[in-house]
PDB file of N, CA and C in Angstrom:
ATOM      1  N   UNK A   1     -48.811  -4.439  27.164  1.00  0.00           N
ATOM      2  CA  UNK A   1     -48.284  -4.025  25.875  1.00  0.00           C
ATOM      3  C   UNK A   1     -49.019  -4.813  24.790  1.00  0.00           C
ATOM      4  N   UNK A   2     -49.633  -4.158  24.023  1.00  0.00           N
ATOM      5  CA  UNK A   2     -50.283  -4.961  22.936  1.00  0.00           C
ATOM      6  C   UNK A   2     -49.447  -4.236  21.234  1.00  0.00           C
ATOM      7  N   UNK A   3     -48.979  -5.634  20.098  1.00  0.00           N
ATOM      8  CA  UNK A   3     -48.774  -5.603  19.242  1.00  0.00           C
ATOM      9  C   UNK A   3     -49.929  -5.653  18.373  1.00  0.00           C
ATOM     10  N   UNK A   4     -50.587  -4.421  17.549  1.00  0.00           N
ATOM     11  CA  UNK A   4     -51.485  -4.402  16.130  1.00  0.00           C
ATOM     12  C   UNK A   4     -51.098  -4.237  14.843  1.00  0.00           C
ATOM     13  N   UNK A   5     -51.184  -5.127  13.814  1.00  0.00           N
ATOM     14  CA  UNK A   5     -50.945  -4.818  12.509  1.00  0.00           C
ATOM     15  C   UNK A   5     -52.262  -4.713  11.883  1.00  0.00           C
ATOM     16  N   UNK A   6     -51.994  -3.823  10.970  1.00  0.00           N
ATOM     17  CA  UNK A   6     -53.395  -3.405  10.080  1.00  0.00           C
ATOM     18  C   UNK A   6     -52.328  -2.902   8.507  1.00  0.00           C
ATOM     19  N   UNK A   7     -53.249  -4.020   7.440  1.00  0.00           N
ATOM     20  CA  UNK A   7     -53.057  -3.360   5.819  1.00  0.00           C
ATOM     21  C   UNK A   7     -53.612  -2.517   5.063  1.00  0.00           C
ATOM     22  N   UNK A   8     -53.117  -1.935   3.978  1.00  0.00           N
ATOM     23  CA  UNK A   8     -54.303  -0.980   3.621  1.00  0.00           C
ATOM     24  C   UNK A   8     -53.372  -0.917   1.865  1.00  0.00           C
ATOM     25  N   UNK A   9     -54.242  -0.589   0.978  1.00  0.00           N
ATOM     26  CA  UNK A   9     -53.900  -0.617  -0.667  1.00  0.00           C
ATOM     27  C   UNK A   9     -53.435   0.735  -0.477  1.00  0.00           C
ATOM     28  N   UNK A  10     -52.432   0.615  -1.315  1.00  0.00           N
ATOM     29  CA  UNK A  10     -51.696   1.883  -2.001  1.00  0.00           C
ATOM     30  C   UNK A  10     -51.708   1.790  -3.529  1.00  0.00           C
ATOM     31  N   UNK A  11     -51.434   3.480  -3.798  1.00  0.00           N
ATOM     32  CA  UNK A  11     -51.407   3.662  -5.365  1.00  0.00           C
ATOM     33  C   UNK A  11     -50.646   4.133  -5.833  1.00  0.00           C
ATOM     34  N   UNK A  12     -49.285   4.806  -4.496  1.00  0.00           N
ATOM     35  CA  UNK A  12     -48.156   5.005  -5.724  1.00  0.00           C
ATOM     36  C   UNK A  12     -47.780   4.403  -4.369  1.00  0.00           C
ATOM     37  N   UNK A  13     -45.852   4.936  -5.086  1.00  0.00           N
ATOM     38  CA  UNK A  13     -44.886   4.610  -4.169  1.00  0.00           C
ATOM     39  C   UNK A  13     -43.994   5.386  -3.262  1.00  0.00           C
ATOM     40  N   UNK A  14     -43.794   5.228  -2.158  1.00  0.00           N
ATOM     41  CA  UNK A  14     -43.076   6.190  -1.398  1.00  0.00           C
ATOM     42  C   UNK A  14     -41.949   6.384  -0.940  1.00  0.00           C
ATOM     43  N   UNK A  15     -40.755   7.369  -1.101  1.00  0.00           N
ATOM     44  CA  UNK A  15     -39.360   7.422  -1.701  1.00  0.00           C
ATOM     45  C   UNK A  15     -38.910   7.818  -0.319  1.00  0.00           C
ATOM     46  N   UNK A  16     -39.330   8.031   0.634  1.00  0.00           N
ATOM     47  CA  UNK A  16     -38.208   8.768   1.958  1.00  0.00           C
ATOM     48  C   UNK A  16     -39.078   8.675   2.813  1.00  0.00           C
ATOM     49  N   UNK A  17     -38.026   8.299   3.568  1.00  0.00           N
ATOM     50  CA  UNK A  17     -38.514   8.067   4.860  1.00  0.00           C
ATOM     51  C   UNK A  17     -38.476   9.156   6.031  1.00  0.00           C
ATOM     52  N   UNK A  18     -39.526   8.977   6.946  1.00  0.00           N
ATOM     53  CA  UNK A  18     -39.843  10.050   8.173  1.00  0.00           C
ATOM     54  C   UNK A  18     -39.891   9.481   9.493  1.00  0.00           C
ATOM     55  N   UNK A  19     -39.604  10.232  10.593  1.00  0.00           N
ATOM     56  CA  UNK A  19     -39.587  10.012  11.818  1.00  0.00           C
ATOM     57  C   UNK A  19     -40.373  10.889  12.372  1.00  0.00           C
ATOM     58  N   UNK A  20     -41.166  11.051  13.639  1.00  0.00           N
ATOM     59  CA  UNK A  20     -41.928  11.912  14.547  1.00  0.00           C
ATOM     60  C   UNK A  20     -41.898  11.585  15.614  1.00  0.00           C
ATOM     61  N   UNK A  21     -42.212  12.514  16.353  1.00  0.00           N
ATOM     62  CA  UNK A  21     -42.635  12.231  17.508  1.00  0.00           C
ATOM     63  C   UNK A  21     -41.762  11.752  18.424  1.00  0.00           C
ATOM     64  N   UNK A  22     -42.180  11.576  19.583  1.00  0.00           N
ATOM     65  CA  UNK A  22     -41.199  10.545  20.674  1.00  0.00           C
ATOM     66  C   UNK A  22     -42.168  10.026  21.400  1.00  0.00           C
ATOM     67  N   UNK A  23     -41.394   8.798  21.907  1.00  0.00           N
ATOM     68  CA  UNK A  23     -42.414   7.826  22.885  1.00  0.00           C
ATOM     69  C   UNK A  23     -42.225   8.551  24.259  1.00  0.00           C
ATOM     70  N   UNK A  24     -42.968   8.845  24.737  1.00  0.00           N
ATOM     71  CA  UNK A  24     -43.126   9.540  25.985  1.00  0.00           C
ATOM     72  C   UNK A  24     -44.058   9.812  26.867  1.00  0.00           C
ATOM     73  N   UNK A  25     -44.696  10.245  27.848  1.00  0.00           N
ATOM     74  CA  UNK A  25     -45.633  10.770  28.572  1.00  0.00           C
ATOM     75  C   UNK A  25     -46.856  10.991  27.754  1.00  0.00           C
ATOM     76  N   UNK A  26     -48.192   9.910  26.743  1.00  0.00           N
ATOM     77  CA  UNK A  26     -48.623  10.478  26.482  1.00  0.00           C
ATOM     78  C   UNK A  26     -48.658  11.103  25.107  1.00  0.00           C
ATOM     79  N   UNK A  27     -47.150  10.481  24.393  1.00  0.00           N
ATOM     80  CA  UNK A  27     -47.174  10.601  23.397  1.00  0.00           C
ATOM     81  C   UNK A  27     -46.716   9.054  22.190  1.00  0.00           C
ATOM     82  N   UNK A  28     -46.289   9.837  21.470  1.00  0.00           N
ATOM     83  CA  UNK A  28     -45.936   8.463  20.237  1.00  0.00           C
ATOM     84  C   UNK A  28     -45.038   8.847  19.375  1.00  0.00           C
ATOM     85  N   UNK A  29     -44.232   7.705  18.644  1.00  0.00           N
ATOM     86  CA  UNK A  29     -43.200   8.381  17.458  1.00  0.00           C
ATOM     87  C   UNK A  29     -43.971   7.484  16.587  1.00  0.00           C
ATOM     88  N   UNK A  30     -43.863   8.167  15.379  1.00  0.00           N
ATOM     89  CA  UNK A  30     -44.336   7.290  13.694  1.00  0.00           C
ATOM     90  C   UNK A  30     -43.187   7.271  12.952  1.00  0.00           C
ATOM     91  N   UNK A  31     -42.583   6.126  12.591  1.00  0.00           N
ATOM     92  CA  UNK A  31     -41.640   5.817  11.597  1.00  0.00           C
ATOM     93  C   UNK A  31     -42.453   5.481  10.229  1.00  0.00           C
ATOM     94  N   UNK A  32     -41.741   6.287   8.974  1.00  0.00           N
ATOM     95  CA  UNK A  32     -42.331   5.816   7.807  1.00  0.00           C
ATOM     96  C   UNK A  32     -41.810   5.237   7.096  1.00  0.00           C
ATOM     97  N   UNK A  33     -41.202   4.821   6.189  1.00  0.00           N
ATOM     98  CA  UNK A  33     -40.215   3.869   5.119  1.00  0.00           C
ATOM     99  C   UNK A  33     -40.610   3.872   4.166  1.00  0.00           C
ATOM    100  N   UNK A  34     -40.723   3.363   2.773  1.00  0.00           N
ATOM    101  CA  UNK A  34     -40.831   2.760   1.680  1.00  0.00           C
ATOM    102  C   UNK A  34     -41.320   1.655   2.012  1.00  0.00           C
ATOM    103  N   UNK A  35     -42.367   0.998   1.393  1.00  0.00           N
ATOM    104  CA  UNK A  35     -42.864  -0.365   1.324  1.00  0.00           C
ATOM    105  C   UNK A  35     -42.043  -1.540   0.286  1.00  0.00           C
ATOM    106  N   UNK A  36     -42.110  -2.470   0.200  1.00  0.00           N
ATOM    107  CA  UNK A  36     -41.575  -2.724  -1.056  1.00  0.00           C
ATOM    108  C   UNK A  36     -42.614  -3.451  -1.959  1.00  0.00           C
ATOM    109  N   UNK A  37     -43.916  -3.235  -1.524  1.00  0.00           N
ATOM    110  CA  UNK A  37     -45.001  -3.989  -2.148  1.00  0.00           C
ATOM    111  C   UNK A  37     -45.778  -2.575  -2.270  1.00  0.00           C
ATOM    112  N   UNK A  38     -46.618  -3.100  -3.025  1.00  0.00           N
ATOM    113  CA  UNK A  38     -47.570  -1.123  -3.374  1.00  0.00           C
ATOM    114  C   UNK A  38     -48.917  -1.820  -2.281  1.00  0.00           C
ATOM    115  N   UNK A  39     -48.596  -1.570  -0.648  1.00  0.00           N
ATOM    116  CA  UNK A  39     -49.467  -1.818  -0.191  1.00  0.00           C
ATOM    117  C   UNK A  39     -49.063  -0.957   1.546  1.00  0.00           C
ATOM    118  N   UNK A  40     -49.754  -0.566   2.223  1.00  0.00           N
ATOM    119  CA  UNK A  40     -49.449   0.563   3.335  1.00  0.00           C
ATOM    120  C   UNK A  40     -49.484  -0.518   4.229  1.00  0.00           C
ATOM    121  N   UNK A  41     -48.292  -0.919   5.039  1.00  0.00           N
ATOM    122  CA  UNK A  41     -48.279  -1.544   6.526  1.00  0.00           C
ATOM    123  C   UNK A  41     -48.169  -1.072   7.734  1.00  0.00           C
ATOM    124  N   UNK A  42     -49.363  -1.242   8.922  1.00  0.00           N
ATOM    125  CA  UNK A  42     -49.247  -0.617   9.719  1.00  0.00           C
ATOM    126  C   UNK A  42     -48.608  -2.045  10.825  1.00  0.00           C
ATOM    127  N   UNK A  43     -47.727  -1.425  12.295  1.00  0.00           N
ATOM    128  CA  UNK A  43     -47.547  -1.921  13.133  1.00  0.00           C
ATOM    129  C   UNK A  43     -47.552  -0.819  14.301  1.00  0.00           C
ATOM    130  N   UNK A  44     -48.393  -1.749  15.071  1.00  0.00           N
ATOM    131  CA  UNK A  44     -48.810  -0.482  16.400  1.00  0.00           C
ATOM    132  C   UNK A  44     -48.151  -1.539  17.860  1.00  0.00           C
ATOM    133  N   UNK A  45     -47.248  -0.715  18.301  1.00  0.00           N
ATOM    134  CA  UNK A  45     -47.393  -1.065  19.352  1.00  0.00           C
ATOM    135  C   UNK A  45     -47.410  -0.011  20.781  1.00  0.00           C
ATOM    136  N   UNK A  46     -48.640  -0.560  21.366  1.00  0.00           N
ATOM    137  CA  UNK A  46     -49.292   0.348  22.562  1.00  0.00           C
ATOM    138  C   UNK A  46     -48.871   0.485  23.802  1.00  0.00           C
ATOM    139  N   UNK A  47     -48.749   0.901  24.577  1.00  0.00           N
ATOM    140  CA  UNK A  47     -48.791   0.547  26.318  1.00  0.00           C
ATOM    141  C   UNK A  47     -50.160  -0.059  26.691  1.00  0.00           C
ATOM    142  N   UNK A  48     -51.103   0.400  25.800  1.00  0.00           N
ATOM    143  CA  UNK A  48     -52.550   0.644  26.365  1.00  0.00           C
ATOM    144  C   UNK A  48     -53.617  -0.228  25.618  1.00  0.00           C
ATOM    145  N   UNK A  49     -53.549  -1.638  26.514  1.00  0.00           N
ATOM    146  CA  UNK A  49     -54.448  -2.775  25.943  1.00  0.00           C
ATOM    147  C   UNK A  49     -55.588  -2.425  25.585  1.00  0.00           C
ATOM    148  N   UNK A  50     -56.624  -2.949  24.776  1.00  0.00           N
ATOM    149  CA  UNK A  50     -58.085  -3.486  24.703  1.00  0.00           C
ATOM    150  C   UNK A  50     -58.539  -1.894  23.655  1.00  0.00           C
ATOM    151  N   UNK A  51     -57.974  -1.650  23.217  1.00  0.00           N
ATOM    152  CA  UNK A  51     -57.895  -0.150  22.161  1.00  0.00           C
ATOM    153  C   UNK A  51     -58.107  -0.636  20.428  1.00  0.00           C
ATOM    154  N   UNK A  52     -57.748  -1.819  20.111  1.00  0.00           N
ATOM    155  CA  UNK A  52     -57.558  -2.420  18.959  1.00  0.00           C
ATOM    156  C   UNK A  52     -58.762  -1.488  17.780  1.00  0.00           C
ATOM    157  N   UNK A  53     -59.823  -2.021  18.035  1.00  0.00           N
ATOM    158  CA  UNK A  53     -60.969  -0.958  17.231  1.00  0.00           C
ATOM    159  C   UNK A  53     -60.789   0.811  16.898  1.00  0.00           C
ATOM    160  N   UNK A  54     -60.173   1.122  18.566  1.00  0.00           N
ATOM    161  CA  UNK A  54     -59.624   2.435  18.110  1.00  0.00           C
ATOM    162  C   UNK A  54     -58.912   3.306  17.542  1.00  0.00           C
ATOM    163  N   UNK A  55     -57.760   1.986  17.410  1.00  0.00           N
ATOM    164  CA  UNK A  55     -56.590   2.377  16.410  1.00  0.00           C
ATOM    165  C   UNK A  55     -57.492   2.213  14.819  1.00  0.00           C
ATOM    166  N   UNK A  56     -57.998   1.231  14.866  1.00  0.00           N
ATOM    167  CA  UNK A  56     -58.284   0.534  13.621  1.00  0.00           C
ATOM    168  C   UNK A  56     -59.448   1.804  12.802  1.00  0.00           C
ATOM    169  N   UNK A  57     -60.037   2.417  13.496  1.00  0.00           N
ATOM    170  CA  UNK A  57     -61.006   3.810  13.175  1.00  0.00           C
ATOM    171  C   UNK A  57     -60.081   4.670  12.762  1.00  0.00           C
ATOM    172  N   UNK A  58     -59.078   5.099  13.487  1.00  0.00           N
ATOM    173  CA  UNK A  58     -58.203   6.015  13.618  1.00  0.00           C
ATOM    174  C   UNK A  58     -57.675   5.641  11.857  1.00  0.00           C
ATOM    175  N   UNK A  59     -57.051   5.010  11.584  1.00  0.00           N
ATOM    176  CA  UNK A  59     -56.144   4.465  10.864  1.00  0.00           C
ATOM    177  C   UNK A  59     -57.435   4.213   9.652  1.00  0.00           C
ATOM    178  N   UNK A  60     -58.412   3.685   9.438  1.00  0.00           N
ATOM    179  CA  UNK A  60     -59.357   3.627   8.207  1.00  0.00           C
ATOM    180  C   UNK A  60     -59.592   5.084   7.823  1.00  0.00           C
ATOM    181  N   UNK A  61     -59.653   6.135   8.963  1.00  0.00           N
ATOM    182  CA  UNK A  61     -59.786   7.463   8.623  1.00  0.00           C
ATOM    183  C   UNK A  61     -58.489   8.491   7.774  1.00  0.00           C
ATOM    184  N   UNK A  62     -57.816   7.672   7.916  1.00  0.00           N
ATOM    185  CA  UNK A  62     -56.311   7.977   7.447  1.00  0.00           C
ATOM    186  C   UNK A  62     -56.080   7.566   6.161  1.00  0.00           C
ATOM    187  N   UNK A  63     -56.341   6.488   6.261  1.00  0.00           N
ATOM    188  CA  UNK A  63     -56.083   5.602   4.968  1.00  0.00           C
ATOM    189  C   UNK A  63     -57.214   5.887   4.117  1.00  0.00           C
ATOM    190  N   UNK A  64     -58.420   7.088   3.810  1.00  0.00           N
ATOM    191  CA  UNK A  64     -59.190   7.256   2.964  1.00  0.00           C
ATOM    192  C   UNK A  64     -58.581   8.348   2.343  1.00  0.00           C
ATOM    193  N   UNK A  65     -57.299   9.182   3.042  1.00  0.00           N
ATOM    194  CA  UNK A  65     -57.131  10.322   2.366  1.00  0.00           C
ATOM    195  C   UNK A  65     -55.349  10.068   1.963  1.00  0.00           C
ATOM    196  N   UNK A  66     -54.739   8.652   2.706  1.00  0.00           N
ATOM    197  CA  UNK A  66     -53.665   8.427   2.185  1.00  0.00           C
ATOM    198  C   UNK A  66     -53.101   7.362   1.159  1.00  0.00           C
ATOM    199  N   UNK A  67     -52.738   7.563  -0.065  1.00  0.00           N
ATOM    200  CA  UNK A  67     -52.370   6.301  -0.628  1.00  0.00           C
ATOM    201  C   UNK A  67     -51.171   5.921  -0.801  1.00  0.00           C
ATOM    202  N   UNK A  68     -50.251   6.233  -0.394  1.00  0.00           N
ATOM    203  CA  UNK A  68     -48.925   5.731  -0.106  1.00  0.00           C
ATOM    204  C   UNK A  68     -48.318   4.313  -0.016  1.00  0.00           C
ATOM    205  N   UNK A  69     -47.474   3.493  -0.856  1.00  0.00           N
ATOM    206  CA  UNK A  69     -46.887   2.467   0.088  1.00  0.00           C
ATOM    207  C   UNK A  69     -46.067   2.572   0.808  1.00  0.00           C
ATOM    208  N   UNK A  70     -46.550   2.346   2.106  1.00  0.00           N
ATOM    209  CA  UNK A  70     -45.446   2.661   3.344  1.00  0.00           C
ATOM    210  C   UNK A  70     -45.360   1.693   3.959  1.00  0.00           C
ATOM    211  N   UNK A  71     -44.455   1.547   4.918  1.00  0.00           N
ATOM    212  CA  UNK A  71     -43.981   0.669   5.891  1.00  0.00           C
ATOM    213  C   UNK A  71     -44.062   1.434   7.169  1.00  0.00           C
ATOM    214  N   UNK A  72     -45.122   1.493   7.937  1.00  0.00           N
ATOM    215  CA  UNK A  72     -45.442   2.712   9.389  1.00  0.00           C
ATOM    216  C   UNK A  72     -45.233   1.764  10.291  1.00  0.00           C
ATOM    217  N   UNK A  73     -44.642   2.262  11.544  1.00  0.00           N
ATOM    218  CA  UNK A  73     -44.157   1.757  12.722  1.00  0.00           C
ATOM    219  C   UNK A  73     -44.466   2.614  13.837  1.00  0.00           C
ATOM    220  N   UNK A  74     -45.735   2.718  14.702  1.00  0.00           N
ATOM    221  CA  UNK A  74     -46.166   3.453  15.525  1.00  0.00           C
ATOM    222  C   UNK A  74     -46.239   2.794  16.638  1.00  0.00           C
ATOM    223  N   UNK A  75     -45.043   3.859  17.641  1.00  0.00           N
ATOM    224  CA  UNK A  75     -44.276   3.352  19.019  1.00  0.00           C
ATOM    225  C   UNK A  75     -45.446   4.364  19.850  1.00  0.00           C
ATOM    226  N   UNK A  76     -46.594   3.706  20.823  1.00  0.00           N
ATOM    227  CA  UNK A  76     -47.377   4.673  21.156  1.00  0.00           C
ATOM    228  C   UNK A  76     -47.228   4.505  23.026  1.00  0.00           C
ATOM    229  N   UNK A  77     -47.465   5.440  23.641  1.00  0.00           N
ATOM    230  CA  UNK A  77     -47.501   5.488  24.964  1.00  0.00           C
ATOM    231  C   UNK A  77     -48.602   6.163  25.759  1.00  0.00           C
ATOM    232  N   UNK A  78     -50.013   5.719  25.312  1.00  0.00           N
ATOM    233  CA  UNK A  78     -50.910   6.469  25.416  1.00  0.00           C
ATOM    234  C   UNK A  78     -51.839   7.875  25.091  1.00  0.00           C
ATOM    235  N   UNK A  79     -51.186   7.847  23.366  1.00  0.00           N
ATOM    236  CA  UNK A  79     -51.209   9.234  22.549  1.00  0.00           C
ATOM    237  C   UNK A  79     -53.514   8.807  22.448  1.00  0.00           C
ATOM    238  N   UNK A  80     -54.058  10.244  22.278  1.00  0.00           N
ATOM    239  CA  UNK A  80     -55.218  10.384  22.014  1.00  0.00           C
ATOM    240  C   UNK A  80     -55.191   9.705  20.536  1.00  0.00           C
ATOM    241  N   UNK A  81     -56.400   9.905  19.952  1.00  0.00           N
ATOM    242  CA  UNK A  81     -56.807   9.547  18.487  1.00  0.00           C
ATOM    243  C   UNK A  81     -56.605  10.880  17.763  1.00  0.00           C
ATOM    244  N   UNK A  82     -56.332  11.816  18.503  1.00  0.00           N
ATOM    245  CA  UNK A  82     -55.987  13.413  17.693  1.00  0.00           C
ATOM    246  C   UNK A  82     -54.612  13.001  17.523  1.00  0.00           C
ATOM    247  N   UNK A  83     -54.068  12.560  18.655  1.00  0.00           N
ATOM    248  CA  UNK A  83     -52.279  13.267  18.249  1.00  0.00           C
ATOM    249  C   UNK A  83     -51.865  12.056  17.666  1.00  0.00           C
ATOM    250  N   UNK A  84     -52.349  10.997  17.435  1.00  0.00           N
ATOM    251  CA  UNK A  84     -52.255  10.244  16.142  1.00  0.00           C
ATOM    252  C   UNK A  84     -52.692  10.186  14.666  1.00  0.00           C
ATOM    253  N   UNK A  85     -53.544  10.907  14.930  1.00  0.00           N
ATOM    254  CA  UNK A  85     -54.031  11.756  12.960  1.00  0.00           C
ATOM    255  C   UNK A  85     -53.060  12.281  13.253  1.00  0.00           C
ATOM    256  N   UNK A  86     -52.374  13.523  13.996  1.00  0.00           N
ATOM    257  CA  UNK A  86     -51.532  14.011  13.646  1.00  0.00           C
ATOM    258  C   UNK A  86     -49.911  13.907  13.254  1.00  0.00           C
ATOM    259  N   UNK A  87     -49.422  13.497  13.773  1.00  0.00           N
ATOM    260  CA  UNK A  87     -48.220  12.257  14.130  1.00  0.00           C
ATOM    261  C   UNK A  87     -48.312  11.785  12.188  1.00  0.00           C
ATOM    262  N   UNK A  88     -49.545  11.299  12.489  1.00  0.00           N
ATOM    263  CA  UNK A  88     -49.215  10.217  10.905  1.00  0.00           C
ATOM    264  C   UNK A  88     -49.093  11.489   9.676  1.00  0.00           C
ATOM    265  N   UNK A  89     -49.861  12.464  10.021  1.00  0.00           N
ATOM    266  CA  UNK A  89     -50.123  13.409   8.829  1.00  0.00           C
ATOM    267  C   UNK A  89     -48.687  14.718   8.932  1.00  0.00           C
ATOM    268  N   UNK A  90     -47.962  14.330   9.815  1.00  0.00           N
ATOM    269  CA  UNK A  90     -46.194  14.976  10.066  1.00  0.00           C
ATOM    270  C   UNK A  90     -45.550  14.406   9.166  1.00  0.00           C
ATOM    271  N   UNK A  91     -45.428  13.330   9.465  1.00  0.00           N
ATOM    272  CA  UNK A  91     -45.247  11.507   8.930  1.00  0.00           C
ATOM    273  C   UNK A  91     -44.849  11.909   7.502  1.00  0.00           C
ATOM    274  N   UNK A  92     -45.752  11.787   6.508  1.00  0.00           N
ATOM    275  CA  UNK A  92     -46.675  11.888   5.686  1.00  0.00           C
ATOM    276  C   UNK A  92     -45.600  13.081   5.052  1.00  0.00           C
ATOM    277  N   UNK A  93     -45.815  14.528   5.421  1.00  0.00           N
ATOM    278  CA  UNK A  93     -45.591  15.417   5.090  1.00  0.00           C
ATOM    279  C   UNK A  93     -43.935  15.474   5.127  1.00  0.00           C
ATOM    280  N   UNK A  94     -43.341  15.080   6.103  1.00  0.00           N
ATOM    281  CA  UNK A  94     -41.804  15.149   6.301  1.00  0.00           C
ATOM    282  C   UNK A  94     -41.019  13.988   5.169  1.00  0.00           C
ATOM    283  N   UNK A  95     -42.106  13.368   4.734  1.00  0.00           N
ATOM    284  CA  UNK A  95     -41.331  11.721   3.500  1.00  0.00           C
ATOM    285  C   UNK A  95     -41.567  12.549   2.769  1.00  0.00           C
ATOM    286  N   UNK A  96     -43.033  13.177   2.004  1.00  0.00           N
ATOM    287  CA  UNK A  96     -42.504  13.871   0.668  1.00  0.00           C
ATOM    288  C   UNK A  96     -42.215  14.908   0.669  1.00  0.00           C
ATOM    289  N   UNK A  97     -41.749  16.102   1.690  1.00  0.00           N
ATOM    290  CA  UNK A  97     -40.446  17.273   1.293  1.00  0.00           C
ATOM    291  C   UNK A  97     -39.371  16.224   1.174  1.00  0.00           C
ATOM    292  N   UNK A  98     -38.570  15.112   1.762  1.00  0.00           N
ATOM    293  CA  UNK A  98     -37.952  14.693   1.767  1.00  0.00           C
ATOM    294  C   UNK A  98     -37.406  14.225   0.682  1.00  0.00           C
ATOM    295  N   UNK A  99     -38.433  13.575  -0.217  1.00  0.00           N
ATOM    296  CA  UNK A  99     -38.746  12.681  -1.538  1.00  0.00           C
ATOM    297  C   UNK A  99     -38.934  14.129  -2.516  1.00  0.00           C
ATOM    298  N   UNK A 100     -38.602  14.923  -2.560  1.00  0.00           N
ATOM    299  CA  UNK A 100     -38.948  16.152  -3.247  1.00  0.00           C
ATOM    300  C   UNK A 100     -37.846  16.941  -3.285  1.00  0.00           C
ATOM    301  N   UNK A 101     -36.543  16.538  -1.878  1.00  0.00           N
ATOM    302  CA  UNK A 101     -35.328  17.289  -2.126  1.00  0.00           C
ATOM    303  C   UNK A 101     -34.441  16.468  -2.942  1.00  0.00           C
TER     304      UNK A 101
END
């Protein structure tokens, strides 16, 4: 089991929070929150050691098209680098309909 944190700048702020996914066979859940600093926090935790760089690609690729301050919490169980763009970009989408009702 390996614990990763990774930071990233934000430019606004983010009002509701989202859930995805499930930890399972192969997959992952993404929790989103509100930050309380205008800055995006990631915490990864994996089943699947010695990956660190891969998340960290995954997640710089994310963070060029997201500026959010969030608080992300990604429970992973061997999800690809696809179904984690995706996961985050559910994420993402389910806080602001949320933040919009």
């Amino acid at each position: 089991m390996e614990n990763l944190t990774f930071d990233y700048p934000a430019q606004r702020a983010v009002t509701a929070r989202a859930h995805v996914g499930v930890v399972g066979s192969g997959d992952l859940e993404v929790l989103l929150s509100p930050a309380s600093a205008m800055t995006a926090h990631v915490v990864v935790r994996t089943s699947v050691d010695g990956y660190g760089h891969i998340w960290k690609s995954v997640l710089d690729r994310f963070f060029t098209c997201y500026d959010g301050a969030a608080q992300i919490e990604i429970n992973d169980f061997g999800a690809t680098p696809g179904v984690v763009a995706l996961r985050l970009a559910e994420a993402v989408e389910e806080a602001e309909q949320e933040g919009e009702a």
